[in-house]
Protein backbone atom coordinates (compact mmCIF):
# COMPACT_ATOMS: atom_id res chain seq x y z
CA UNK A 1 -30.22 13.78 3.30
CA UNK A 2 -31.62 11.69 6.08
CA UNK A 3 -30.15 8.79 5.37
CA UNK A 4 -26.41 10.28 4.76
CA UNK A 5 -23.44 8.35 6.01
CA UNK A 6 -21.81 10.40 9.03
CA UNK A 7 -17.81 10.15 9.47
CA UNK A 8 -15.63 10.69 12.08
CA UNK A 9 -12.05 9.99 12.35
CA UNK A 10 -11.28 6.61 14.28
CA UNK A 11 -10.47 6.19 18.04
CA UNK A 12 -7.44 3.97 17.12
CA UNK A 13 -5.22 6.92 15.63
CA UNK A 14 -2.83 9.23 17.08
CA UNK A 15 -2.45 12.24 14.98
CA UNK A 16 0.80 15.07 15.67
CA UNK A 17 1.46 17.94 13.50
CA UNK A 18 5.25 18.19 13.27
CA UNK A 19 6.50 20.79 10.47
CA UNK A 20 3.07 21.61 9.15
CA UNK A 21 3.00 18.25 7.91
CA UNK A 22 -0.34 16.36 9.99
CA UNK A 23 0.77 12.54 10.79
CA UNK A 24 -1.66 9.84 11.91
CA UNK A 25 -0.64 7.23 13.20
CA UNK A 26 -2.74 4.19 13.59
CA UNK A 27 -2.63 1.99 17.29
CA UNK A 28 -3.15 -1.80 17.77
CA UNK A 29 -2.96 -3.41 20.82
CA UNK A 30 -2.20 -0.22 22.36
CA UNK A 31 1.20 0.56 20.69
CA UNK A 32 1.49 2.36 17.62
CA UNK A 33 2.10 0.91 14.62
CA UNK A 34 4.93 3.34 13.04
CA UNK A 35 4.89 1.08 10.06
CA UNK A 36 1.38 2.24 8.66
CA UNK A 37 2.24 6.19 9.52
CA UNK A 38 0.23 8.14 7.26
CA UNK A 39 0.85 12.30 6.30
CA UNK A 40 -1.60 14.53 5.05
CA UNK A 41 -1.39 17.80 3.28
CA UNK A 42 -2.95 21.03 3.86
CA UNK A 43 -6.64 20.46 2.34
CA UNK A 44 -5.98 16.99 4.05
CA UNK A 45 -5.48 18.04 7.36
CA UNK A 46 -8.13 20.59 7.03
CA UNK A 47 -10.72 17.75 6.19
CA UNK A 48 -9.04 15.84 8.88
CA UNK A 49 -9.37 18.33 11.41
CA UNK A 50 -13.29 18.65 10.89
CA UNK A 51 -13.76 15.13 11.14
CA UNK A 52 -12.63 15.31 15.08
CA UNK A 53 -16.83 15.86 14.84
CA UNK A 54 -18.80 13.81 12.56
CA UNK A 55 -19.63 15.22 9.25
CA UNK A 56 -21.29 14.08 6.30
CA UNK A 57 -19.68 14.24 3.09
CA UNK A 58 -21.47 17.39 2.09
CA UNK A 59 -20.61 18.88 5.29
CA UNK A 60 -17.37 18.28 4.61
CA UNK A 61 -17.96 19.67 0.84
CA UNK A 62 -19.16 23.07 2.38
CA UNK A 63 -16.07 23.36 4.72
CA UNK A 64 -14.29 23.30 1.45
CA UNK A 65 -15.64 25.02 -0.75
CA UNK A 66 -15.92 27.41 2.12
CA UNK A 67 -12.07 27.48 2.66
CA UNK A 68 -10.89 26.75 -0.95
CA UNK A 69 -11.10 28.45 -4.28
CA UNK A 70 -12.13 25.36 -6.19
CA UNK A 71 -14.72 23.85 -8.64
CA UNK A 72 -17.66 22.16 -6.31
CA UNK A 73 -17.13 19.22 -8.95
CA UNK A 74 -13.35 19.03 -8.00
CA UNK A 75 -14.12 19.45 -4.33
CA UNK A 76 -16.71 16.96 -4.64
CA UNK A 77 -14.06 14.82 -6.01
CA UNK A 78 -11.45 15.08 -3.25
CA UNK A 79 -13.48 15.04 -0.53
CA UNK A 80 -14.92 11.55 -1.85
CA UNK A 81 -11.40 10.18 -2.61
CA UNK A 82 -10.32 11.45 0.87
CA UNK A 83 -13.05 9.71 2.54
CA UNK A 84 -12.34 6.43 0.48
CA UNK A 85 -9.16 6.55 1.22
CA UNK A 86 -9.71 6.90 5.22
CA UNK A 87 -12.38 3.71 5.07
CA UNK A 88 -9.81 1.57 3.16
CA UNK A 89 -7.23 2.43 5.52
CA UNK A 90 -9.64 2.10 9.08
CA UNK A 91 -8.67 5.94 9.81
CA UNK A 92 -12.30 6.54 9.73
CA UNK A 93 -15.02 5.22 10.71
CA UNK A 94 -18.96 4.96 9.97
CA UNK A 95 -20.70 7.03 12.51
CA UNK A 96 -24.75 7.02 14.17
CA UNK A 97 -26.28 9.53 13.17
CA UNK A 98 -27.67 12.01 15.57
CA UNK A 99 -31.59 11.88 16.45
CA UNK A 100 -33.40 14.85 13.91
CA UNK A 101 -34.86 17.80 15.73
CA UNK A 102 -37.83 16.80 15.63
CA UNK A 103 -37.40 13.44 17.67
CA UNK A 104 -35.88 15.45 19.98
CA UNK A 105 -38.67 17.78 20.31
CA UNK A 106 -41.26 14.99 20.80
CA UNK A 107 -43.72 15.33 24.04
CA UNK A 108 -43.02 12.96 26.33
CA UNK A 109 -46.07 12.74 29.00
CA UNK A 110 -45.19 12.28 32.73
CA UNK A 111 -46.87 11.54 35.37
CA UNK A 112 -47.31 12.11 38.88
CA UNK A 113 -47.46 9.66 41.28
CA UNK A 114 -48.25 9.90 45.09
């Protein structure tokens, strides 16, 4: 799972909740564009809410199948369509992944000068 992709929602979107109802908005130039205003349900804005840190798509699957009673096949379906869905619509975005553990835990040497 090394080489999964890592999502997180874009920095050109304003999102409100208004009603229970989650509404993102996408900004160009600055100024919202109210014509492209997109709402999202409740399993929606739950998968939209954990992207506000980047996930993987099994990430994302766990949150789920954590929160919902549902088939891992069907989850596995939404949360792919959802994540289609956000690419085709530039609502997400393709994250870096984070260095492993391991390069983080790699000896650097140092040394002392006088």
């Amino acid at each position: 799972m090394a080489n999964a992709a890592v999502y997180v929602r874009s920095a050109n979107v304003v999102t409100r909740k208004i009603d229970g109802e989650t509404l993102v908005v996408p900004v160009r130039s600055g100024v919202g564009d109210l014509s492209s205003i997109y709402s999202l349900n409740g399993a929606g804005t739950f998968i939209w809410e954990a992207l506000a840190q980047p996930c993987t798509q099994e990430m994302l699957l766990r949150y789920v199948l954590e929160t919902y009673e549902t088939t891992p096949e069907q989850a596995r379906l939404d949360v792919k369509h959802f994540i289609a869905q956000m690419l085709a619509t530039n609502l997400l975005e393709t994250a870096m992944p984070a260095p492993s553990v391991a390069v983080l835990q790699t000896p650097v040497s140092v040394e002392a000068r006088t």
